[in-house]
C-alpha atoms as a PDB file:
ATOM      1  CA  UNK A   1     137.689 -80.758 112.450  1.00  0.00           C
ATOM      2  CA  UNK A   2     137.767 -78.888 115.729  1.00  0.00           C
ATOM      3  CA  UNK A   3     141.175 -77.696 117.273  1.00  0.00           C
ATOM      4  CA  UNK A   4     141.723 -75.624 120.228  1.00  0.00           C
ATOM      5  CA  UNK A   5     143.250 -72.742 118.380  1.00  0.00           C
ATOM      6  CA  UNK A   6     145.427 -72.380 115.131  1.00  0.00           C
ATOM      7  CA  UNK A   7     148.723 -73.330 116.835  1.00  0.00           C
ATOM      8  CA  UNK A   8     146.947 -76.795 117.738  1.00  0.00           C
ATOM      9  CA  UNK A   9     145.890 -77.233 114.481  1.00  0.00           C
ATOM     10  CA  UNK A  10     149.717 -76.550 112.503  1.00  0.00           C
ATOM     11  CA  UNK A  11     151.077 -78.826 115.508  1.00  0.00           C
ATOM     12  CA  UNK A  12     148.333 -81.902 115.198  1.00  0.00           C
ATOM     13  CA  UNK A  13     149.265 -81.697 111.322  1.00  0.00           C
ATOM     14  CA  UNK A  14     152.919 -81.016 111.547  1.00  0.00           C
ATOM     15  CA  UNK A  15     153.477 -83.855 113.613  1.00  0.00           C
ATOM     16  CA  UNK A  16     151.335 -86.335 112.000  1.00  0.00           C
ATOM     17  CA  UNK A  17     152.573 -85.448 108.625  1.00  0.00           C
ATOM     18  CA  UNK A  18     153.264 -88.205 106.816  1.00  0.00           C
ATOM     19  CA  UNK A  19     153.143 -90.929 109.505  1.00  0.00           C
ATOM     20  CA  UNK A  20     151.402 -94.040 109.772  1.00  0.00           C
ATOM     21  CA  UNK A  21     149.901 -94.188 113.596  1.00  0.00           C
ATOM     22  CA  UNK A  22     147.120 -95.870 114.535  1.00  0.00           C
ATOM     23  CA  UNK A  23     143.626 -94.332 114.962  1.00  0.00           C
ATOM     24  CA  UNK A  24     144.360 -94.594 118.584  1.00  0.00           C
ATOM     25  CA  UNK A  25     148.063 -93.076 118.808  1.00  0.00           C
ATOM     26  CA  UNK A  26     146.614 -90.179 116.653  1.00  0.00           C
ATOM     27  CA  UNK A  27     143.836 -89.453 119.117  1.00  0.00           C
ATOM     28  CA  UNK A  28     145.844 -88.904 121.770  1.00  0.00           C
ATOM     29  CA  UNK A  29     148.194 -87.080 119.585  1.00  0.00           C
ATOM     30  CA  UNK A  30     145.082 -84.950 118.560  1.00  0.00           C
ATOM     31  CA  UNK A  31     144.625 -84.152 122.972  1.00  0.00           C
ATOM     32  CA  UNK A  32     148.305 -83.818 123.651  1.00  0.00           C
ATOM     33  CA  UNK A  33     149.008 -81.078 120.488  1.00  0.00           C
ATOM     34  CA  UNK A  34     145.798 -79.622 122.121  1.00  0.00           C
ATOM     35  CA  UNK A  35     147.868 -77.854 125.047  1.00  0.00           C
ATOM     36  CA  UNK A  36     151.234 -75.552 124.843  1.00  0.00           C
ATOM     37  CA  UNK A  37     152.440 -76.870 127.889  1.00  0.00           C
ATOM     38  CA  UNK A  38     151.504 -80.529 127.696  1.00  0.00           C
ATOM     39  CA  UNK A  39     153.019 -80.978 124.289  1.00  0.00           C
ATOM     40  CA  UNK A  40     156.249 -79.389 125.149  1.00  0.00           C
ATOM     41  CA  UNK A  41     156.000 -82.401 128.294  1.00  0.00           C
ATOM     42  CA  UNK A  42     154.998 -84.876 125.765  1.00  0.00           C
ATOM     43  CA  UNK A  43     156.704 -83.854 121.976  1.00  0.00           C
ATOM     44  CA  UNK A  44     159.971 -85.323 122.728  1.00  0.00           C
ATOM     45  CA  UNK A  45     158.059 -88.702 123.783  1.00  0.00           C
ATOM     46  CA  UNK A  46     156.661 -88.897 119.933  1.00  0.00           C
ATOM     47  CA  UNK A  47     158.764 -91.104 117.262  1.00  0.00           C
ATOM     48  CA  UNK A  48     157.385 -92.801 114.220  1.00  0.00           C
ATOM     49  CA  UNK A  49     156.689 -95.736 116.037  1.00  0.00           C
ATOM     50  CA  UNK A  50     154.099 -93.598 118.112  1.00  0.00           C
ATOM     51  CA  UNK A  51     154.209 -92.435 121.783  1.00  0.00           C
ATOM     52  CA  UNK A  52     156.794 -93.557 124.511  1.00  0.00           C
ATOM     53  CA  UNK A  53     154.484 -93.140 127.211  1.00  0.00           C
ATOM     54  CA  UNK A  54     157.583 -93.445 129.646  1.00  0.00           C
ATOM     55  CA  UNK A  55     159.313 -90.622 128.250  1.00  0.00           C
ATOM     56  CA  UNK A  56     156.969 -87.926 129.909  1.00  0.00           C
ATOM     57  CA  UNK A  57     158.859 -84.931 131.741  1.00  0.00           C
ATOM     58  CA  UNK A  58     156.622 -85.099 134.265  1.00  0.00           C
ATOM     59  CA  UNK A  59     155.849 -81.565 134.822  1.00  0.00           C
ATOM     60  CA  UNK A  60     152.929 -80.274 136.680  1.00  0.00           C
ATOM     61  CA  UNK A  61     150.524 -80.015 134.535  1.00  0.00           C
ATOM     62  CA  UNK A  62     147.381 -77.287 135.003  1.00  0.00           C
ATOM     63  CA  UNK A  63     143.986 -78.434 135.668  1.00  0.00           C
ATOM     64  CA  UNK A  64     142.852 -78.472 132.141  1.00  0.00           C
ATOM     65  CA  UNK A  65     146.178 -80.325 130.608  1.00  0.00           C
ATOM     66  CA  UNK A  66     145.862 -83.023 133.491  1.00  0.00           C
ATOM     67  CA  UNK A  67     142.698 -84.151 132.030  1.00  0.00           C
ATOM     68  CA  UNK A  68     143.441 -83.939 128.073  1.00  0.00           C
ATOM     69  CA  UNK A  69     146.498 -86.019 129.206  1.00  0.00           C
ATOM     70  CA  UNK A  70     144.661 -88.337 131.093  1.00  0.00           C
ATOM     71  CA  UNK A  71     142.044 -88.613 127.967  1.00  0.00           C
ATOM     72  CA  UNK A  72     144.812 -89.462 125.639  1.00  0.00           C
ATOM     73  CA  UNK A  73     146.110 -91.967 127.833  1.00  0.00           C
ATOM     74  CA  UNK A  74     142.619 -93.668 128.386  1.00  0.00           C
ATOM     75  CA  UNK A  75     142.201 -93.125 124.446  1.00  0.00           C
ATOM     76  CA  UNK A  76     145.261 -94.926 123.422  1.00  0.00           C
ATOM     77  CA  UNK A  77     146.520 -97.065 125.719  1.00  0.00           C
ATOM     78  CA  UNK A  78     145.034 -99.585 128.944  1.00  0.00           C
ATOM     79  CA  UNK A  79     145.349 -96.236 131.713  1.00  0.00           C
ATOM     80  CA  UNK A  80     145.919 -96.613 135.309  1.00  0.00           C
ATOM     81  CA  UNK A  81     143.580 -93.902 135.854  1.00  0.00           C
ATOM     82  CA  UNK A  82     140.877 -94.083 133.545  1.00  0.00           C
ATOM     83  CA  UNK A  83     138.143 -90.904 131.910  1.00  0.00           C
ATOM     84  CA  UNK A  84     134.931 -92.298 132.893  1.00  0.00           C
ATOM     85  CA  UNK A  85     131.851 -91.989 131.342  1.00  0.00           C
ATOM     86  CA  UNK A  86     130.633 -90.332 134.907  1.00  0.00           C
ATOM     87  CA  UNK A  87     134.201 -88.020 134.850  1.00  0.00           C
ATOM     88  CA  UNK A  88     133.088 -86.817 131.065  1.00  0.00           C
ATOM     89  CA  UNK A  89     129.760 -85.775 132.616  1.00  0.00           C
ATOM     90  CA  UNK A  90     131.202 -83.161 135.459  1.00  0.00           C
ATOM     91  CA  UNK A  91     130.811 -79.484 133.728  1.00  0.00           C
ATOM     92  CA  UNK A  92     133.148 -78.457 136.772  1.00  0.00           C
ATOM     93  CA  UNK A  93     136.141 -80.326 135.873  1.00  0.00           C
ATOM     94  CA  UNK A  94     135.381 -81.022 132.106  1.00  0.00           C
ATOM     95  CA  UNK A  95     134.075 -77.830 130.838  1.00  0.00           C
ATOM     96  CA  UNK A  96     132.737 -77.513 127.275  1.00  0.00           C
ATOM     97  CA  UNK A  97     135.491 -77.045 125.039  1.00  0.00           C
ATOM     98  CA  UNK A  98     137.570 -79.817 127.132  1.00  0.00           C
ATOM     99  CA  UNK A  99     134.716 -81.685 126.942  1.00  0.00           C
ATOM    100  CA  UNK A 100     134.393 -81.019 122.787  1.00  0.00           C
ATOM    101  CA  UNK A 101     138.165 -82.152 122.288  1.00  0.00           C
ATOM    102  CA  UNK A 102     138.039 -85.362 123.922  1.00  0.00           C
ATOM    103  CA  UNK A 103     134.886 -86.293 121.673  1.00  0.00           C
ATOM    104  CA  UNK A 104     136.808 -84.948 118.924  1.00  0.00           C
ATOM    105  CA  UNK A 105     139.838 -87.089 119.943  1.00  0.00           C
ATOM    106  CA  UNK A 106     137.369 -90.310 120.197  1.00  0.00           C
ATOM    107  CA  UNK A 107     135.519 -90.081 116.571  1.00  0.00           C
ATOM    108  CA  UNK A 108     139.769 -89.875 115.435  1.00  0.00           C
ATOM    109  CA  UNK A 109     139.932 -93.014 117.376  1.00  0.00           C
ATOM    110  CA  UNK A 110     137.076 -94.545 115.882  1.00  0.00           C
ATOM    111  CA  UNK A 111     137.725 -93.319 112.394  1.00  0.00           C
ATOM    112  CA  UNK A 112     141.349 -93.112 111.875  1.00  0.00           C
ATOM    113  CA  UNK A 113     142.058 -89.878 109.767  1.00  0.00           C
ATOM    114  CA  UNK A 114     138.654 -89.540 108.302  1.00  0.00           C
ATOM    115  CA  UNK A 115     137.495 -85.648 109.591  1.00  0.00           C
ATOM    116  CA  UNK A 116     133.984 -85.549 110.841  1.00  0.00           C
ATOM    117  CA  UNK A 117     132.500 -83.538 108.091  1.00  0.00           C
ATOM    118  CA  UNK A 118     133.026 -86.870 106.163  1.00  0.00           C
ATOM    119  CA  UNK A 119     131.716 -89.020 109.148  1.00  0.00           C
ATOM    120  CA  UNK A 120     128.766 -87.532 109.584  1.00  0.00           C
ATOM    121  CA  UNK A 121     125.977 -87.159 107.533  1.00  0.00           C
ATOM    122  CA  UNK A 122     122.858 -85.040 108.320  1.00  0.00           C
ATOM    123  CA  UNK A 123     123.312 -86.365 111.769  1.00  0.00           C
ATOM    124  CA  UNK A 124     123.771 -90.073 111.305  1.00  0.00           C
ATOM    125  CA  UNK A 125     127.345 -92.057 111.462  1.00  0.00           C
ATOM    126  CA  UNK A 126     128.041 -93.861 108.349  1.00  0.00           C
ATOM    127  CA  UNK A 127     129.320 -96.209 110.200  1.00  0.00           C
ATOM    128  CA  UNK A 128     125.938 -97.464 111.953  1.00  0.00           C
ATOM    129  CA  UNK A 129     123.814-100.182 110.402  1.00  0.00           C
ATOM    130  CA  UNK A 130     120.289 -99.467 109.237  1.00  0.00           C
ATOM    131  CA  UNK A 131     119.179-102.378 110.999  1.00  0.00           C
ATOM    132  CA  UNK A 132     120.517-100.326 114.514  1.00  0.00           C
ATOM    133  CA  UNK A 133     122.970-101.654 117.245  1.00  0.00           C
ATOM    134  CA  UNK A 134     121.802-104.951 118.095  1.00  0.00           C
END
Protein backbone atom coordinates (compact mmCIF):
# COMPACT_ATOMS: atom_id res chain seq x y z
CA UNK A 1 0.00 0.00 0.00
CA UNK A 2 1.09 3.56 -0.60
CA UNK A 3 1.79 5.98 2.41
CA UNK A 4 3.14 9.37 2.33
CA UNK A 5 6.31 8.56 4.16
CA UNK A 6 7.31 5.97 6.94
CA UNK A 7 5.90 8.03 9.84
CA UNK A 8 2.38 7.77 7.96
CA UNK A 9 2.71 4.35 7.58
CA UNK A 10 3.69 3.37 11.72
CA UNK A 11 0.76 6.00 12.48
CA UNK A 12 -2.08 4.47 9.89
CA UNK A 13 -1.05 1.00 11.58
CA UNK A 14 -0.56 2.09 15.10
CA UNK A 15 -3.80 3.54 15.27
CA UNK A 16 -5.79 1.02 13.53
CA UNK A 17 -4.21 -1.76 15.41
CA UNK A 18 -6.52 -3.97 16.48
CA UNK A 19 -9.77 -2.04 15.85
CA UNK A 20 -12.80 -2.82 14.13
CA UNK A 21 -13.75 0.49 11.90
CA UNK A 22 -15.50 0.46 9.01
CA UNK A 23 -13.98 0.53 5.48
CA UNK A 24 -15.07 4.07 5.48
CA UNK A 25 -13.76 5.35 9.04
CA UNK A 26 -10.41 3.66 8.02
CA UNK A 27 -10.16 5.63 4.79
CA UNK A 28 -10.28 8.68 6.22
CA UNK A 29 -8.10 7.47 8.94
CA UNK A 30 -5.69 6.35 6.07
CA UNK A 31 -5.88 10.65 4.73
CA UNK A 32 -5.82 12.10 8.19
CA UNK A 33 -2.48 9.84 9.48
CA UNK A 34 -1.31 11.09 5.99
CA UNK A 35 -0.31 14.69 7.41
CA UNK A 36 1.87 15.67 10.72
CA UNK A 37 -0.13 18.52 11.31
CA UNK A 38 -3.63 17.33 10.48
CA UNK A 39 -3.36 14.28 12.65
CA UNK A 40 -2.11 16.10 15.62
CA UNK A 41 -5.73 18.37 14.79
CA UNK A 42 -7.55 15.21 14.34
CA UNK A 43 -5.77 12.16 16.76
CA UNK A 44 -7.47 13.19 19.83
CA UNK A 45 -10.94 13.06 17.78
CA UNK A 46 -10.22 9.07 17.19
CA UNK A 47 -11.85 6.44 19.81
CA UNK A 48 -12.78 2.88 19.09
CA UNK A 49 -16.02 3.82 18.08
CA UNK A 50 -14.32 5.77 15.10
CA UNK A 51 -14.00 9.55 14.46
CA UNK A 52 -15.79 12.42 16.46
CA UNK A 53 -15.90 14.63 13.65
CA UNK A 54 -16.85 17.50 16.20
CA UNK A 55 -13.84 17.14 18.14
CA UNK A 56 -11.51 18.86 15.48
CA UNK A 57 -9.06 21.66 16.93
CA UNK A 58 -9.71 23.59 14.23
CA UNK A 59 -6.36 24.76 13.32
CA UNK A 60 -5.42 26.24 10.07
CA UNK A 61 -4.61 23.78 8.14
CA UNK A 62 -1.95 24.22 4.94
CA UNK A 63 -3.11 23.92 1.49
CA UNK A 64 -2.32 20.32 1.09
CA UNK A 65 -3.90 19.10 4.68
CA UNK A 66 -7.16 21.19 3.82
CA UNK A 67 -7.83 18.91 1.03
CA UNK A 68 -6.76 15.33 2.55
CA UNK A 69 -9.14 16.55 5.34
CA UNK A 70 -11.76 17.47 3.19
CA UNK A 71 -11.25 13.90 1.26
CA UNK A 72 -11.65 12.04 4.44
CA UNK A 73 -14.62 13.83 5.31
CA UNK A 74 -16.29 13.28 1.80
CA UNK A 75 -14.87 9.56 2.17
CA UNK A 76 -16.50 8.79 5.39
CA UNK A 77 -19.13 10.75 6.19
CA UNK A 78 -22.26 12.97 4.12
CA UNK A 79 -19.62 16.42 3.84
CA UNK A 80 -20.80 19.88 3.68
CA UNK A 81 -18.21 20.55 1.25
CA UNK A 82 -17.78 17.77 -0.94
CA UNK A 83 -14.23 16.38 -3.33
CA UNK A 84 -15.70 16.37 -6.65
CA UNK A 85 -14.95 14.35 -9.36
CA UNK A 86 -14.09 17.88 -11.29
CA UNK A 87 -11.94 19.05 -7.81
CA UNK A 88 -9.89 15.49 -8.16
CA UNK A 89 -9.11 16.55 -11.74
CA UNK A 90 -7.24 20.13 -10.93
CA UNK A 91 -3.26 19.23 -11.01
CA UNK A 92 -3.01 22.83 -9.35
CA UNK A 93 -4.73 22.14 -6.21
CA UNK A 94 -4.55 18.24 -6.19
CA UNK A 95 -1.12 17.49 -7.26
CA UNK A 96 0.03 13.89 -7.86
CA UNK A 97 0.89 12.41 -4.72
CA UNK A 98 -2.34 14.20 -3.07
CA UNK A 99 -4.03 13.03 -5.80
CA UNK A 100 -2.44 9.15 -5.30
CA UNK A 101 -3.56 9.17 -1.49
CA UNK A 102 -7.05 9.98 -1.90
CA UNK A 103 -7.35 7.00 -4.53
CA UNK A 104 -5.49 5.06 -2.11
CA UNK A 105 -7.91 6.15 0.68
CA UNK A 106 -11.02 5.19 -1.75
CA UNK A 107 -9.93 1.41 -2.84
CA UNK A 108 -9.62 1.21 1.55
CA UNK A 109 -13.11 2.39 1.36
CA UNK A 110 -14.18 0.06 -1.12
CA UNK A 111 -12.23 -2.87 0.20
CA UNK A 112 -12.03 -2.60 3.85
CA UNK A 113 -8.44 -3.74 4.93
CA UNK A 114 -7.67 -5.74 1.88
CA UNK A 115 -4.12 -3.86 0.44
CA UNK A 116 -4.19 -3.34 -3.25
CA UNK A 117 -1.57 -5.81 -4.18
CA UNK A 118 -4.40 -8.29 -3.23
CA UNK A 119 -7.12 -6.19 -5.09
CA UNK A 120 -5.67 -6.02 -8.08
CA UNK A 121 -4.76 -8.45 -10.41
CA UNK A 122 -2.76 -7.84 -13.65
CA UNK A 123 -4.83 -4.75 -13.88
CA UNK A 124 -8.36 -5.94 -13.29
CA UNK A 125 -10.45 -5.53 -9.80
CA UNK A 126 -11.54 -8.76 -8.47
CA UNK A 127 -14.28 -7.27 -7.56
CA UNK A 128 -15.78 -6.55 -11.21
CA UNK A 129 -18.01 -9.06 -12.94
CA UNK A 130 -16.94 -10.71 -16.17
CA UNK A 131 -20.13 -9.90 -17.58
CA UNK A 132 -18.96 -5.82 -17.00
CA UNK A 133 -20.94 -3.03 -15.12
CA UNK A 134 -24.30 -3.19 -16.40
Amino acid sequence: MHYANPRHSRRYRNIISGKKYSSRTLAALYLLTADRKLWNNWRLAVNSAGIDWSASQNTDPDWDSYHLEQAALSIARQALHQVTLHDLADPINYPQELLRLIITALWIARNDRKPITEIIINGKDKNVSKQGPH
